[in-house]
Each structure stands twice: as structure tokens, then as C-alpha cells.
C-alpha atoms as a PDB file:
ATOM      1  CA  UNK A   1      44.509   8.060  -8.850  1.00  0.00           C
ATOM      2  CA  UNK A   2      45.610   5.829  -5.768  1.00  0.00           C
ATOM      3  CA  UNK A   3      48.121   7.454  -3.120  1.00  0.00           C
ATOM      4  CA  UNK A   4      50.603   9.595  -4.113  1.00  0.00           C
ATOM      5  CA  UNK A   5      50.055   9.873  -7.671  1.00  0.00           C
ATOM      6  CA  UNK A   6      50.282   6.341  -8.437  1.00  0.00           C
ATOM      7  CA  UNK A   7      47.214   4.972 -10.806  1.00  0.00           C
ATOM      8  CA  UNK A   8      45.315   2.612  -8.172  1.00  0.00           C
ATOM      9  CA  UNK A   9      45.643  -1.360  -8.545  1.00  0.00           C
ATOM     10  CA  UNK A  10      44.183  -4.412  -7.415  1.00  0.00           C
ATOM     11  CA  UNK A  11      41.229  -4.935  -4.959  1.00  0.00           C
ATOM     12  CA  UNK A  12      37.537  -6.357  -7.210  1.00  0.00           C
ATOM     13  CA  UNK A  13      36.872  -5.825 -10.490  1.00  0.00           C
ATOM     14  CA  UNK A  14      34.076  -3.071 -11.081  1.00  0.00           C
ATOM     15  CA  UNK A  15      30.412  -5.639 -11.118  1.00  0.00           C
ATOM     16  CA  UNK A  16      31.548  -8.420  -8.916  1.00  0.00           C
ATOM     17  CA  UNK A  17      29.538  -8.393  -5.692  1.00  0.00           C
ATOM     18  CA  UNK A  18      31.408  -8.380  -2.491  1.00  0.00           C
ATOM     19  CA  UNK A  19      31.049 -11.933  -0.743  1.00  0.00           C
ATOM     20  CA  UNK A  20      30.920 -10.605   2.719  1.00  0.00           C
ATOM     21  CA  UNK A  21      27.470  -8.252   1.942  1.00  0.00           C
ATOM     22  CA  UNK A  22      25.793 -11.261  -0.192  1.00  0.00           C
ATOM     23  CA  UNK A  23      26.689 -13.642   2.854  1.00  0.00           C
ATOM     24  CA  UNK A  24      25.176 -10.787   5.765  1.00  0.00           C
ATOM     25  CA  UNK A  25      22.566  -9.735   2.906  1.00  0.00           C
ATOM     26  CA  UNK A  26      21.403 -13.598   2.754  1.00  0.00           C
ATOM     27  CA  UNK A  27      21.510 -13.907   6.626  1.00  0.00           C
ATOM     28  CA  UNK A  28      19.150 -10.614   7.223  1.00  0.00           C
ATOM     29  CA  UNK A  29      16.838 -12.029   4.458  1.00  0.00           C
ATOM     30  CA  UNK A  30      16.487 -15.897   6.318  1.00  0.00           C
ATOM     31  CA  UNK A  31      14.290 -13.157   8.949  1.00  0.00           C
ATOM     32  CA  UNK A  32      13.056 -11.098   6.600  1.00  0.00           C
ATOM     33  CA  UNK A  33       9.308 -12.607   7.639  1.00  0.00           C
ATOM     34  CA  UNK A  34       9.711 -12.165  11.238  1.00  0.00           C
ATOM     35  CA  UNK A  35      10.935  -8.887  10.791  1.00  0.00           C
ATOM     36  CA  UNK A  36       8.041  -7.953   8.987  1.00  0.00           C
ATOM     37  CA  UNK A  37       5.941  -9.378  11.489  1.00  0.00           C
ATOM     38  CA  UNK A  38       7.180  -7.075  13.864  1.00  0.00           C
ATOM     39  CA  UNK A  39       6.703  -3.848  12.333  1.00  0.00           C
ATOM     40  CA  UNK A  40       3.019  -4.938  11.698  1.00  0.00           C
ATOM     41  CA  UNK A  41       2.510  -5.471  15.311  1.00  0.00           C
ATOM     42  CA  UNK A  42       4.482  -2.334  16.333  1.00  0.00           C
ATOM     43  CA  UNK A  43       2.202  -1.181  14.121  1.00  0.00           C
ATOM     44  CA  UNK A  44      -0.736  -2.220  15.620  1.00  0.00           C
ATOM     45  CA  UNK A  45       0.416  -2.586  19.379  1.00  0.00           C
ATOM     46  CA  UNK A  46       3.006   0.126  19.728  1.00  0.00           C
ATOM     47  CA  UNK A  47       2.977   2.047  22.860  1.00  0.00           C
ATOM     48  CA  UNK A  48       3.077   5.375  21.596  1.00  0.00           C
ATOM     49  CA  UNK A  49       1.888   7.137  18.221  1.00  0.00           C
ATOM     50  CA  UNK A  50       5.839   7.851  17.372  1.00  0.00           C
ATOM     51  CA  UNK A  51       6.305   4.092  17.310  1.00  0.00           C
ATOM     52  CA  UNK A  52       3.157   3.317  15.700  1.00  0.00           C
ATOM     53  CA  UNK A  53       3.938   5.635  12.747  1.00  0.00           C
ATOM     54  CA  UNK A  54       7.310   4.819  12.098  1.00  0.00           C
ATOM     55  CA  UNK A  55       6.735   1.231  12.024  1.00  0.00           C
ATOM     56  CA  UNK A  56       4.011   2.039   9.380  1.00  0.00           C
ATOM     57  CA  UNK A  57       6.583   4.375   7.521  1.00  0.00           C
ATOM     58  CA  UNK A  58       8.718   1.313   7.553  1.00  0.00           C
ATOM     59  CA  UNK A  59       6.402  -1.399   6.128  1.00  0.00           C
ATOM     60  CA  UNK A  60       5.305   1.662   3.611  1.00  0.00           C
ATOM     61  CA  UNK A  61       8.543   1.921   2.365  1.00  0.00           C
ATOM     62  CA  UNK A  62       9.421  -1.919   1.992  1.00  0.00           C
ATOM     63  CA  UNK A  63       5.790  -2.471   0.436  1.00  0.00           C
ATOM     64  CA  UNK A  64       5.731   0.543  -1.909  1.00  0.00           C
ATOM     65  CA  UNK A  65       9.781   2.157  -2.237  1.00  0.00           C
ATOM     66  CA  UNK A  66      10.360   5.254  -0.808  1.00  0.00           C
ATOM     67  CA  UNK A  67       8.700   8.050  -1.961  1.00  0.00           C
ATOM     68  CA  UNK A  68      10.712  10.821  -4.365  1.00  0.00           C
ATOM     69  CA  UNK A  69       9.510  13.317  -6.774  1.00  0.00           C
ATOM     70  CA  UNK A  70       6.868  12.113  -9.501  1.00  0.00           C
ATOM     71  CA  UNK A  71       8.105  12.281 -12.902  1.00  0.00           C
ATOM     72  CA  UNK A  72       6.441  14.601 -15.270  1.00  0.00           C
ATOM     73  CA  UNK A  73       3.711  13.196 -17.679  1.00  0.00           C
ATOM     74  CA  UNK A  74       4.500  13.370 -20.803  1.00  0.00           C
ATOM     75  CA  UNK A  75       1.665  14.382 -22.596  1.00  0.00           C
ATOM     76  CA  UNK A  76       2.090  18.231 -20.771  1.00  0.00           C
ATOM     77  CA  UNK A  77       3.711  21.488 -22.462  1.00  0.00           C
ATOM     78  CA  UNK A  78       7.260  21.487 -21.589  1.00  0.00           C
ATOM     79  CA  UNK A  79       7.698  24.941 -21.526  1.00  0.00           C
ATOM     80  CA  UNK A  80       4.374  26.353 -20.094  1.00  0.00           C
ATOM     81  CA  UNK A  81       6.146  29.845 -19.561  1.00  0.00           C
ATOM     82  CA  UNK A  82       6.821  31.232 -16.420  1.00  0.00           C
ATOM     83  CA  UNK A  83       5.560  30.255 -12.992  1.00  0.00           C
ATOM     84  CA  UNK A  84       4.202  32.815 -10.431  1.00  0.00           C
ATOM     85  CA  UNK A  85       5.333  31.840  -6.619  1.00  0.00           C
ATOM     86  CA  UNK A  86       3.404  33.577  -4.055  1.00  0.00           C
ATOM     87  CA  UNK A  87       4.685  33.771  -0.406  1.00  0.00           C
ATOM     88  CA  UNK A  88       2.459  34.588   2.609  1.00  0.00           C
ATOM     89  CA  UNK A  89       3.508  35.355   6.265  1.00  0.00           C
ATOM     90  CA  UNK A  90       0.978  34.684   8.971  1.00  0.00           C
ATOM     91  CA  UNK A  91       0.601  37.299  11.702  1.00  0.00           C
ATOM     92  CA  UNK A  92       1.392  36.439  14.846  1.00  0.00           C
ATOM     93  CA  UNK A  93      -0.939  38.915  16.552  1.00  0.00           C
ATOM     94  CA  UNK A  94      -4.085  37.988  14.454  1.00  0.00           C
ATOM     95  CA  UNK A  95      -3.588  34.819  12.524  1.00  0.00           C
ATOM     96  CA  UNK A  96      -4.159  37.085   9.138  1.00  0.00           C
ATOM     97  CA  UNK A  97      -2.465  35.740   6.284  1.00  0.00           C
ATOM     98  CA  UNK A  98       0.281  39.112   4.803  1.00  0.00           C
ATOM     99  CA  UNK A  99       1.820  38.941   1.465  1.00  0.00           C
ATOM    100  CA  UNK A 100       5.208  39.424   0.775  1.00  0.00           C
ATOM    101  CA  UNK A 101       6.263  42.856  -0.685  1.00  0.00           C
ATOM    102  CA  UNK A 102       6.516  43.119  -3.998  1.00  0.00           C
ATOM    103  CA  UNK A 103      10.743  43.301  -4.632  1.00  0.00           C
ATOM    104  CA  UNK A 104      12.057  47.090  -5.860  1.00  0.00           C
ATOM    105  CA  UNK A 105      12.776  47.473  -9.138  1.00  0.00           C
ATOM    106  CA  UNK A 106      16.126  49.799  -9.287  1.00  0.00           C
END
């Protein structure tokens, strides 16, 4: 619903590209080499590891998508029953690795 109630109207229909991104989007691609270019040699050249590392992140990304979960093969169990998550604390005194308490029951 559009503004006061009123079903909304006009403006592009749903699928049809908006000129004014294709136009910049075509524009930003014409350096799309050059750009590239210099995220290899920030890359290579940068003056500290921060820019160094995100310039790779960068080329990373455009070379290979950004990374998200992996999907699940298909050939595992679906339901493998259920999972056991185990949470340690480090000691600040010692460095030992602690376990966390077991939860009450009741």
C-alpha cells in the first residue's frame, strides 16, 4: 500500500532495469581493467599489511564471489542425531584450557 491507504501507482514496471544504474554501471565497467590493476599493485606495493590484505580481499572477492556458508553434500545423513557443542574458557592466570559446567538439571 502507497501513502495513506491508497494502493501505490506508477513509477517502473517490476524487471525493467533502471537507465540511470545501467548508464553509471557501464561507465564503472569502461575502468574495470585499471581498477583491477590497482588492487594488484596495492597488492603488491601497499605500504602497510592492512592495505596489502584488503586489496587482496578485494581481487579475492571479484575473482572467486564472496565467500558464504558451503552447502551441504548431498550424499550425507540428514538427520545424523544430535550434535554435542563443547565450550572451553582459557585461564587467564595459566593459559589452561576450563570447561564449561555442566547446566543443572531442576
Amino acid at each position: 500500500m502507497g501513502a495513506r491507504g491508497f494502493p501505490k501507482t506508477g513509477g517502473r514496471r517490476k524487471g525493467v532495469p533502471n537507465a540511470a544504474t545501467t548508464a553509471s554501471r557501464r561507465q564503472a565497467q569502461a575502468f574495470g581493467e585499471e581498477a583491477l590493476m590497482t588492487l594488484v599493485e596495492a597488492m603488491r606495493d601497499g605500504e602497510t599489511r592492512q592495505v596489502r590484505i584488503a586489496a587482496a580481499l578485494a581481487l579475492l572477492d571479484r575473482g572467486y564471489g564472496r565467500p558464504g556458508l558451503a552447502p551441504e553434500p548431498a550424499d550425507e545423513k540428514e538427520d545424523e542425531g544430535p550434535k554435542r557443542i563443547i565450550v572451553q574458557f582459557v585461564d587467564p592466570k595459566d593459559g589452561t584450557l576450563r570447561d564449561l559446567p555442566a547446566p543443572c538439571d531442576g
